[in-house]
N, C-alpha and C. Protein backbone atom coordinates (compact mmCIF):
# COMPACT_ATOMS: atom_id res chain seq x y z
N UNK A 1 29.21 -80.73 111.95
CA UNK A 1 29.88 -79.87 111.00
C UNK A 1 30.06 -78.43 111.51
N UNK A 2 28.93 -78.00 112.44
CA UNK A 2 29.60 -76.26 112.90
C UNK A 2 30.69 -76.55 113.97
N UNK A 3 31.12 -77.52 114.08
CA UNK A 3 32.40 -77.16 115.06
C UNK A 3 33.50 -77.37 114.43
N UNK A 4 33.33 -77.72 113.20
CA UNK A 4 34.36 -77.80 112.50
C UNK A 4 34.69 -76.56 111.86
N UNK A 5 33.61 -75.67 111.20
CA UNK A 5 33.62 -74.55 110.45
C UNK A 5 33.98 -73.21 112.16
N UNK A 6 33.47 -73.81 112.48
CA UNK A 6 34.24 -72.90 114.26
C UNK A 6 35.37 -73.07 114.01
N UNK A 7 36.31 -73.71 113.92
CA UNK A 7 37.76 -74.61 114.32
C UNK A 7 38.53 -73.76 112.76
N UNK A 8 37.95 -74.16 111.79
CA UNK A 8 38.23 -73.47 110.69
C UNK A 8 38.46 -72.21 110.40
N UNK A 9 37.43 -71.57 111.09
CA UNK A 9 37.34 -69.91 111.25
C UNK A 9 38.61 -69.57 112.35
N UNK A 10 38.19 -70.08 113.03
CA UNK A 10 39.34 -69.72 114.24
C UNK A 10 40.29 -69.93 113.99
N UNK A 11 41.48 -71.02 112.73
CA UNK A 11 42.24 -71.32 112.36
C UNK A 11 42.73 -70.33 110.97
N UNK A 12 41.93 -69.79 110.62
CA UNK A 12 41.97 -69.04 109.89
C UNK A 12 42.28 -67.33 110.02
N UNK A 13 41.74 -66.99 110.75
CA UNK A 13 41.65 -65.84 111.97
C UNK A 13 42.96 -65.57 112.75
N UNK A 14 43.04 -67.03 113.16
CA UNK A 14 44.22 -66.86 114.39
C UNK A 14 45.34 -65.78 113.82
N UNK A 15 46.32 -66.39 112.45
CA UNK A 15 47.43 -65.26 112.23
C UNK A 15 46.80 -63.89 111.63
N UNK A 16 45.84 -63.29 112.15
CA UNK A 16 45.61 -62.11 111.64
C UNK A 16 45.61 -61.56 113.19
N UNK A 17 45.13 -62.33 114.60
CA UNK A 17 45.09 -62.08 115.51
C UNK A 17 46.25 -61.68 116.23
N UNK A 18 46.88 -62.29 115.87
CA UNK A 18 48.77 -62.43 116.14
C UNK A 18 49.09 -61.25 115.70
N UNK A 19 49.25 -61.00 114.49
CA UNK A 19 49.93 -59.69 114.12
C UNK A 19 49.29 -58.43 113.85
N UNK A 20 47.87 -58.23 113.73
CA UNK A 20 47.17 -57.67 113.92
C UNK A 20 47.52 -56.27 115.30
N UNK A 21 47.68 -57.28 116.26
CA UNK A 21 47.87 -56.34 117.83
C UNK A 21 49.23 -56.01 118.25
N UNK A 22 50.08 -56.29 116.77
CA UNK A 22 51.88 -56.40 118.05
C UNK A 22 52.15 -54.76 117.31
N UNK A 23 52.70 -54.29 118.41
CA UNK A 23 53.26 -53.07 118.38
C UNK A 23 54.09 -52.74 119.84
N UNK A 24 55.75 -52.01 118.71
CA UNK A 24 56.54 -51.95 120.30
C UNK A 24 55.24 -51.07 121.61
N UNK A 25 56.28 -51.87 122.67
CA UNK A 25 55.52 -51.35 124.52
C UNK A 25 56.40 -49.94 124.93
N UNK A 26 55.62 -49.24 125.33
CA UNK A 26 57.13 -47.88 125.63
C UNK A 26 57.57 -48.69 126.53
N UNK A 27 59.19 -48.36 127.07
CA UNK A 27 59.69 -49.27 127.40
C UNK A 27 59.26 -48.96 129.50
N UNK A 28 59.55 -49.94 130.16
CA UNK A 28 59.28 -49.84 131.64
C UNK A 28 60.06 -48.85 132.23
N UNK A 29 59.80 -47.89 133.38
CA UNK A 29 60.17 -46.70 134.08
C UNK A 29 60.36 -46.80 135.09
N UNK A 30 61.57 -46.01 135.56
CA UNK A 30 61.72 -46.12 137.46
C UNK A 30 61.26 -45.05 137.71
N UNK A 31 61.22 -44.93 138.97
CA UNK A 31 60.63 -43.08 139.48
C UNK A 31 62.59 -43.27 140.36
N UNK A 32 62.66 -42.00 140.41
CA UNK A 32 64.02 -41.66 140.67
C UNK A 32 64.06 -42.49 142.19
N UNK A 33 63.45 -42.36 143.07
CA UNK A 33 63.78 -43.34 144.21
C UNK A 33 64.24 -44.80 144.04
N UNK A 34 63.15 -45.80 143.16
CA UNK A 34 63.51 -46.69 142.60
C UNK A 34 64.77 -47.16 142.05
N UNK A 35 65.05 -46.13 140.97
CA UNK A 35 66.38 -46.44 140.24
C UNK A 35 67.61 -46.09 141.42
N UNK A 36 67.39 -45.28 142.49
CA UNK A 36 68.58 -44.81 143.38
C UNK A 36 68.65 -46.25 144.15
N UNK A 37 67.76 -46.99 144.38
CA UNK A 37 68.02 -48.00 145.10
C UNK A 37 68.58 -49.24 144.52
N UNK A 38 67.81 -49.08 143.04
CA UNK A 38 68.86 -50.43 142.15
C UNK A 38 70.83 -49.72 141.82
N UNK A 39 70.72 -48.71 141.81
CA UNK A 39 71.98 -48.20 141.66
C UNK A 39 73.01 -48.44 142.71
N UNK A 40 71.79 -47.97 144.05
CA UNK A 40 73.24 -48.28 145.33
C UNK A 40 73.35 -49.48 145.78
N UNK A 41 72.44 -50.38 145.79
CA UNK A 41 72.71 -51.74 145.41
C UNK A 41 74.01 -52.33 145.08
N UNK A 42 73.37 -51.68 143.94
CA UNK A 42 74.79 -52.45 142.70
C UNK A 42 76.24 -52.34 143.23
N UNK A 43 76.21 -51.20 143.64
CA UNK A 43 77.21 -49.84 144.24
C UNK A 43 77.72 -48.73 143.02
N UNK A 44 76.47 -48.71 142.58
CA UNK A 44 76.97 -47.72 141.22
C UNK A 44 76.28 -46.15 142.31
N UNK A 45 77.41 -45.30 141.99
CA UNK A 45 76.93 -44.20 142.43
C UNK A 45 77.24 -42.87 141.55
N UNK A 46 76.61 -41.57 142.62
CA UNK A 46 75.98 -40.54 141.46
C UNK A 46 76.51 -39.49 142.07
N UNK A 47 76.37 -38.28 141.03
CA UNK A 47 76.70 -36.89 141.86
C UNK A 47 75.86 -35.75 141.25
N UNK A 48 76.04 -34.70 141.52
CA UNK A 48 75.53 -33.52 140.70
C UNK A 48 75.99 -32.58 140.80
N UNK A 49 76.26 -31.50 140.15
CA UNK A 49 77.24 -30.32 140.72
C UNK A 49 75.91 -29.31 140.97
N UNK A 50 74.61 -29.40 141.25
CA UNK A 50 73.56 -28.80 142.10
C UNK A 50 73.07 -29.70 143.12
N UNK A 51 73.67 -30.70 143.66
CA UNK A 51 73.92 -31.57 144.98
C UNK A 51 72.36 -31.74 144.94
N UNK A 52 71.77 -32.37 143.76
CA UNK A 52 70.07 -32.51 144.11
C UNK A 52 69.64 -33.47 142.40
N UNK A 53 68.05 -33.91 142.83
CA UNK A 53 67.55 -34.74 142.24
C UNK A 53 66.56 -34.51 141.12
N UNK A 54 66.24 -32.60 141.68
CA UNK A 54 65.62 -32.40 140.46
C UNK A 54 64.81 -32.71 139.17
N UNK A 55 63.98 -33.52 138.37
CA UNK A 55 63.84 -33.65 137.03
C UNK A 55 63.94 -32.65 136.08
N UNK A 56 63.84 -31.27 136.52
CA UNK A 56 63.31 -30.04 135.97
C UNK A 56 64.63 -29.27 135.97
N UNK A 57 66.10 -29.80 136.38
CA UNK A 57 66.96 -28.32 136.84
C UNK A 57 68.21 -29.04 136.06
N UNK A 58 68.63 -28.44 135.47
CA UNK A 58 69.69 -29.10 134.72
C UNK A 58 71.18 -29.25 135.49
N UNK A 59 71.53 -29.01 136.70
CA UNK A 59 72.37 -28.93 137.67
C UNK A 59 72.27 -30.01 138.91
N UNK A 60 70.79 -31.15 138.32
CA UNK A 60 70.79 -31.82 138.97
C UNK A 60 71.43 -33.15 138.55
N UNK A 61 71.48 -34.17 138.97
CA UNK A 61 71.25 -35.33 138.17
C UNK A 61 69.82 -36.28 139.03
N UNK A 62 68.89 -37.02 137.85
CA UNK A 62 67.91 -37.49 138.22
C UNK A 62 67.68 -38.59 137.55
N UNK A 63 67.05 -39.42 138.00
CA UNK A 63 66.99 -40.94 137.33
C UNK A 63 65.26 -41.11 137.37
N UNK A 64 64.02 -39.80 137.35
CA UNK A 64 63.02 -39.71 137.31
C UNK A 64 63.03 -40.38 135.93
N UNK A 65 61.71 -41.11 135.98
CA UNK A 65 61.81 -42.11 134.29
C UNK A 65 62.82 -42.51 133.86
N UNK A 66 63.66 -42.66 133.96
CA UNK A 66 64.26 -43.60 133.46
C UNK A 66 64.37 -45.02 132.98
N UNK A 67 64.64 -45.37 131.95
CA UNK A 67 63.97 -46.53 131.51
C UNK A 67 64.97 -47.89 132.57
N UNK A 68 64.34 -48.97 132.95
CA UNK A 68 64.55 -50.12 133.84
C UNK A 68 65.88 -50.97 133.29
N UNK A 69 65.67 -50.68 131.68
CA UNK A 69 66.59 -51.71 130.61
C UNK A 69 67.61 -51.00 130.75
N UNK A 70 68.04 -49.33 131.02
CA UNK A 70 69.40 -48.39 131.43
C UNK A 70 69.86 -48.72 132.24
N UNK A 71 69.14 -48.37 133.84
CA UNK A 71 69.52 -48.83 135.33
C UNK A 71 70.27 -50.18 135.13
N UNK A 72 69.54 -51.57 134.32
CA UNK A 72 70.06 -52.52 134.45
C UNK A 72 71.48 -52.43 133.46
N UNK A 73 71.45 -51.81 132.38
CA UNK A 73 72.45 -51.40 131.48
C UNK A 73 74.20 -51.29 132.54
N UNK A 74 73.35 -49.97 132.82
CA UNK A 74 74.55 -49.76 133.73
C UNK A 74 75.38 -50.26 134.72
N UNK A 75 74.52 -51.36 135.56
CA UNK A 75 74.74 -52.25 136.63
C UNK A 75 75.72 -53.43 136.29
N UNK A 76 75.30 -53.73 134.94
CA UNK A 76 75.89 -55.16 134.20
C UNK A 76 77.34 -54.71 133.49
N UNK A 77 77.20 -52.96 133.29
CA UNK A 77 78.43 -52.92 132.98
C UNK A 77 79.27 -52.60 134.00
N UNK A 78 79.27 -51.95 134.89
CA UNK A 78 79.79 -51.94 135.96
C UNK A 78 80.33 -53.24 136.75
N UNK A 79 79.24 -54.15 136.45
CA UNK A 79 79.66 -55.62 137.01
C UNK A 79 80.81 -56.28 136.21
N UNK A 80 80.80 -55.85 134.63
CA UNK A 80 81.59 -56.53 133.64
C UNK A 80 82.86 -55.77 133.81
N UNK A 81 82.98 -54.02 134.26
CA UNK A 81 84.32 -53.72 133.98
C UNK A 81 84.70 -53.70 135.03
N UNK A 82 84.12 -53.94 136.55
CA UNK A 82 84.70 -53.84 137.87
C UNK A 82 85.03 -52.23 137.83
N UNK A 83 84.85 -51.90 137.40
CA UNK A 83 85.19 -50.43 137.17
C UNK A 83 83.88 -49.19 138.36
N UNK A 84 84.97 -48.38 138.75
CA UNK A 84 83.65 -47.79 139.93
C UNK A 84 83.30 -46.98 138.94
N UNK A 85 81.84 -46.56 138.88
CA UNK A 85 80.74 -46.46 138.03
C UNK A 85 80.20 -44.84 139.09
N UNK A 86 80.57 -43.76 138.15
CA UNK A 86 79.75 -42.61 139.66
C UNK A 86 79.26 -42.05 137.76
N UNK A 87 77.06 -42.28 138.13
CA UNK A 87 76.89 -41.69 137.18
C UNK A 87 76.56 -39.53 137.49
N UNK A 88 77.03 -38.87 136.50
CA UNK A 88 76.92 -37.35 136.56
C UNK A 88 75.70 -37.23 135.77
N UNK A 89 74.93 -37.63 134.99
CA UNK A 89 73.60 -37.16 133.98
C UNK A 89 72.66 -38.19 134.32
N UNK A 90 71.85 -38.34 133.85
CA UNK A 90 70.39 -39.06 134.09
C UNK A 90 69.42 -38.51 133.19
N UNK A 91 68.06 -38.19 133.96
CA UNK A 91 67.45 -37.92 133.26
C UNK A 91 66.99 -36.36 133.01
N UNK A 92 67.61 -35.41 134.17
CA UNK A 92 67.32 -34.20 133.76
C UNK A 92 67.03 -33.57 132.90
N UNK A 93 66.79 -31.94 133.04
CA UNK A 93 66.55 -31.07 131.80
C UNK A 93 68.06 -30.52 131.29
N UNK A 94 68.17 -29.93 130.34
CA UNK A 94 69.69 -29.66 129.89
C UNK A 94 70.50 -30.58 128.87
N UNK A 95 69.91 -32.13 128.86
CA UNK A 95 70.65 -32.72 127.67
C UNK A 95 69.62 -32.42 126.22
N UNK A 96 70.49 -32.50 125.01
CA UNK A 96 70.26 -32.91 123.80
C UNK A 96 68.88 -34.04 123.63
N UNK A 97 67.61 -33.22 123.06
CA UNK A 97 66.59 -34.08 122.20
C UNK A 97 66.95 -35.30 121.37
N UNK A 98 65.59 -36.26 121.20
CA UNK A 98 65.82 -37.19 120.67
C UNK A 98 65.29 -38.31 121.08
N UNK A 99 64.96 -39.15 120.11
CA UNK A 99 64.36 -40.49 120.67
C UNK A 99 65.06 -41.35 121.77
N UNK A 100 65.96 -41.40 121.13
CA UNK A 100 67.01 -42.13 122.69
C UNK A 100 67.62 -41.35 123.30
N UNK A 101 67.19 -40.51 124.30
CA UNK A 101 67.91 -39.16 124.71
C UNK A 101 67.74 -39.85 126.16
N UNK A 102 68.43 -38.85 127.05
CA UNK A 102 68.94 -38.73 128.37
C UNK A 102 67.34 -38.39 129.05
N UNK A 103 66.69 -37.36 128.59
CA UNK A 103 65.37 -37.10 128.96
C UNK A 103 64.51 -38.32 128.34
N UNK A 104 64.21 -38.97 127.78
CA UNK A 104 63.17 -40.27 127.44
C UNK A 104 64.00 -41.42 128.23
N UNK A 105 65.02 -41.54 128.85
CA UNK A 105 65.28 -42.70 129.66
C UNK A 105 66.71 -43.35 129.44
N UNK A 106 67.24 -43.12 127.96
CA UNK A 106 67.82 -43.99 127.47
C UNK A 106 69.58 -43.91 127.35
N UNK A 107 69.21 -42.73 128.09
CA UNK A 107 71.27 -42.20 128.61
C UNK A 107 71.44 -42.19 129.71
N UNK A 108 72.72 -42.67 130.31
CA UNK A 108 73.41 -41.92 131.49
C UNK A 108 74.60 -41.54 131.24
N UNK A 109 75.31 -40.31 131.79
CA UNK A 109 76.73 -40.29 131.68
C UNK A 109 77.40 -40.48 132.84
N UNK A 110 78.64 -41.16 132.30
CA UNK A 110 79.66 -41.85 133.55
C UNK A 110 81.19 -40.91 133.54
N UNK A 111 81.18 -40.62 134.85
CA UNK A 111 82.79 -39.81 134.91
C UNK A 111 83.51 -40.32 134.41
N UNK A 112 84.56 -40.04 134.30
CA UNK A 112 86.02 -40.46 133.73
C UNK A 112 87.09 -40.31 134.71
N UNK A 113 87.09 -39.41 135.60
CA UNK A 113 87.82 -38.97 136.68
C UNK A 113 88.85 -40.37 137.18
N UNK A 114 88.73 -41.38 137.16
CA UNK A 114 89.80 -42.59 137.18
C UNK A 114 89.25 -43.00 135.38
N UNK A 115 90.66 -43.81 135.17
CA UNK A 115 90.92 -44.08 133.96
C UNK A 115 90.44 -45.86 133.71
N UNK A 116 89.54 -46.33 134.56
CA UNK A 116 89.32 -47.47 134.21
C UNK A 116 88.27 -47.58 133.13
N UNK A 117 87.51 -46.42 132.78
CA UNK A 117 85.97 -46.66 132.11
C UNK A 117 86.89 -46.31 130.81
N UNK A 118 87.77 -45.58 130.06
CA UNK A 118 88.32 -45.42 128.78
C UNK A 118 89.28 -47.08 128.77
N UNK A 119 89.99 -47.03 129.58
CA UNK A 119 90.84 -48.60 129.32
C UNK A 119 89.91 -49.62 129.17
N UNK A 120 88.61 -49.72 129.50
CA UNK A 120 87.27 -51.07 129.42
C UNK A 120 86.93 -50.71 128.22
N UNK A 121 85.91 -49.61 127.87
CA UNK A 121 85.39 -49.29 126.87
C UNK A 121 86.08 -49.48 125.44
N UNK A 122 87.23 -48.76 125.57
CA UNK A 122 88.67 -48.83 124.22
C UNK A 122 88.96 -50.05 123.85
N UNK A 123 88.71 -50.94 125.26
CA UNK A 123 89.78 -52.25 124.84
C UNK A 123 88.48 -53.22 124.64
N UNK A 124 87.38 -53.54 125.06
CA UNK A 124 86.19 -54.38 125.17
C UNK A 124 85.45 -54.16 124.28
N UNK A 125 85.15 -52.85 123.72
CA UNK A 125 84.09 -52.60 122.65
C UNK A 125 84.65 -51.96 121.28
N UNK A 126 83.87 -51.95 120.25
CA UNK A 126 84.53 -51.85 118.99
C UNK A 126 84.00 -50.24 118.08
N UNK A 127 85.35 -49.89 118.00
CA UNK A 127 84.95 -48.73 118.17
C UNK A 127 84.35 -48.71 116.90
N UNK A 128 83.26 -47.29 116.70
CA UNK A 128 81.80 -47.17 115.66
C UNK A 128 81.88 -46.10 114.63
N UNK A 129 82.93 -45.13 114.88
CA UNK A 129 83.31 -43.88 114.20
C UNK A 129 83.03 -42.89 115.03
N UNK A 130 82.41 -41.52 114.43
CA UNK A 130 82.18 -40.41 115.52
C UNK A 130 80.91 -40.33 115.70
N UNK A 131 80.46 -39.24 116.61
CA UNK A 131 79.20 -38.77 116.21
C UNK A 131 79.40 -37.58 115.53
N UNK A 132 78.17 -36.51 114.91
CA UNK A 132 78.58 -35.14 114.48
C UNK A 132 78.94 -34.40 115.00
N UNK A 133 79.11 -34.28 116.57
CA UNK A 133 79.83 -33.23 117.40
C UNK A 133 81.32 -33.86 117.52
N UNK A 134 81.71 -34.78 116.88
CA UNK A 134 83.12 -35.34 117.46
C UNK A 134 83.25 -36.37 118.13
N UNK A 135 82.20 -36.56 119.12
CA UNK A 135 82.70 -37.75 119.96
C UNK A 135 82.68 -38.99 119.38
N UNK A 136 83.52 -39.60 119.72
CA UNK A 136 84.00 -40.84 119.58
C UNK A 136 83.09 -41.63 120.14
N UNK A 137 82.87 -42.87 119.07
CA UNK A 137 81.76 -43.73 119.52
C UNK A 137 82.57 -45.69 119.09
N UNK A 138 81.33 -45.79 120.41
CA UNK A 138 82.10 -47.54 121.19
C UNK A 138 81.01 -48.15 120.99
N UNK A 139 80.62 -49.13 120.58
CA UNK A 139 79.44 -50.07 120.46
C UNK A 139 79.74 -51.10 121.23
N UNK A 140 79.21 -51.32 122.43
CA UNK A 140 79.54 -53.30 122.97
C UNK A 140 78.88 -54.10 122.32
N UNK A 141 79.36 -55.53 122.59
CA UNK A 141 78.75 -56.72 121.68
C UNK A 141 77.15 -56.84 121.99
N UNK A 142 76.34 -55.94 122.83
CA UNK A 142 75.07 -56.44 122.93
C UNK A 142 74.52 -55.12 122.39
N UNK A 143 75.38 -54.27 121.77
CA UNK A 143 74.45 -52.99 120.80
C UNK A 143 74.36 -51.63 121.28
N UNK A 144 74.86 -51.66 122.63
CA UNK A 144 74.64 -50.41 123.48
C UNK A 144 75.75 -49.38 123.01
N UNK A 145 75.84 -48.07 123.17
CA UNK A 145 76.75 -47.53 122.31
C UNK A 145 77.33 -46.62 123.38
N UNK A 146 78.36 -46.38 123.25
CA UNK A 146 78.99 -45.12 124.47
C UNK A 146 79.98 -44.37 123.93
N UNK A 147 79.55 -42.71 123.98
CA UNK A 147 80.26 -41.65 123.24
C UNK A 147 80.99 -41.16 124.50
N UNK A 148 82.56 -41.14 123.92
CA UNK A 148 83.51 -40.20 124.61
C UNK A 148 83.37 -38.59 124.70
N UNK A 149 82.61 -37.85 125.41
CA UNK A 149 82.42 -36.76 125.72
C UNK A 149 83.97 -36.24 126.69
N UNK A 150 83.74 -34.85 126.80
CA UNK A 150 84.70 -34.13 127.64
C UNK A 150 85.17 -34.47 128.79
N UNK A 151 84.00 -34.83 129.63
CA UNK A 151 84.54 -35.16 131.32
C UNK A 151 83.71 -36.27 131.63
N UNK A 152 82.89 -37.19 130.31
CA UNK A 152 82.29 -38.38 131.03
C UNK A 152 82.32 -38.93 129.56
N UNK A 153 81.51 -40.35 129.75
CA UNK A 153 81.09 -41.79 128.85
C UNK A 153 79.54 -40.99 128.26
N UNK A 154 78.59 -41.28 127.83
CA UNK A 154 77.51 -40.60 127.30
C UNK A 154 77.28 -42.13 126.96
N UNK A 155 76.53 -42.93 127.87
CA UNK A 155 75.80 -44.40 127.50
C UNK A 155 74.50 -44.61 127.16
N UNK A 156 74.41 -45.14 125.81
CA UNK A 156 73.08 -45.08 125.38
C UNK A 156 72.67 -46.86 125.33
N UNK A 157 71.44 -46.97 126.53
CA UNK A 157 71.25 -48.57 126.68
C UNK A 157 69.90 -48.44 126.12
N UNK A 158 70.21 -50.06 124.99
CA UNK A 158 69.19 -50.20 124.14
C UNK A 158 68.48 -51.53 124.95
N UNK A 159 69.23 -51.97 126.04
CA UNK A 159 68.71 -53.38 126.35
C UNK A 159 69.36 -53.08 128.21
N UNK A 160 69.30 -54.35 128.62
CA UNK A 160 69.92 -54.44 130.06
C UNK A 160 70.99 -54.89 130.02
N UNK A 161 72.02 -55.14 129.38
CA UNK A 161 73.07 -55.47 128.83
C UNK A 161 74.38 -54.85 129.13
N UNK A 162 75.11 -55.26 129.29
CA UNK A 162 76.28 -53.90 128.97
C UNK A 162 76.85 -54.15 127.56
């Protein structure tokens, strides 16, 4: 009979064990070397108008922390629009606060300088309304959202997805 009242307890226990411990994981991080190598890979490439990597200088662009589920974000869309992909923002200092911000991992911005990333985005994803500064906002079918800014895309990856 105590291995039964064992079996019982433990059966009893178990779904408190389960949900008890689940809580979101912050999400996984590149160190800027890392992400430069899944990027040129891909052949997604970058620039900065302070020609540097910086985390700290807002003239840089840097992919320090950046979350793994972005890098891949970006790669898959790039793969989906054939579209050449040169990202200008990352993770530097200088963007806009916030939980899903450019500094916690979860933005990159993409030039516009050729017109293939507005003809993909416009025509592939559905557009979402604005944000409060104006920009125009694109949701793709896997949730990721991308605001039309001045001279780039402003991509916010919630997954590895495009």
């Amino acid at each position: 009979m105590p291995h039964f009242r064992t079996l019982l307890v433990a059966s009893l226990t178990a779904p408190l064990l389960l949900t008890a411990g689940v809580a979101e994981s912050a999400p996984a991080k590149y160190t800027h070397a890392a992400a430069a190598k899944q990027f040129r890979a891909a052949g997604v490439s970058w620039s900065s108008s302070g020609n540097c990597s910086d985390w700290n200088k807002g003239t840089c662009t840097s992919f320090t922390n950046i979350n793994r589920t972005t890098v891949a974000g970006a790669i898959a869309f790039k793969k989906a629009s054939r579209c050449a992909v040169v990202i200008t923002g990352g993770t530097e200092r200088g963007h806009s606060a916030g939980t899903y911000s450019h500094r916690n991992g979860y933005k990159v911005d993409m030039s516009v300088k050729q017109p293939c990333l507005d003809n993909w985005i416009k025509g592939h994803y559905k557009a979402a309304g604005k944000r409060s500064d104006g920009a125009r906002l694109y949701k793709s079918p896997n949730g990721n959202v991308y605001a039309r800014e001045g001279s780039h895309w402003d991509a916010t990856y919630y997954n590895g997805r495009a």
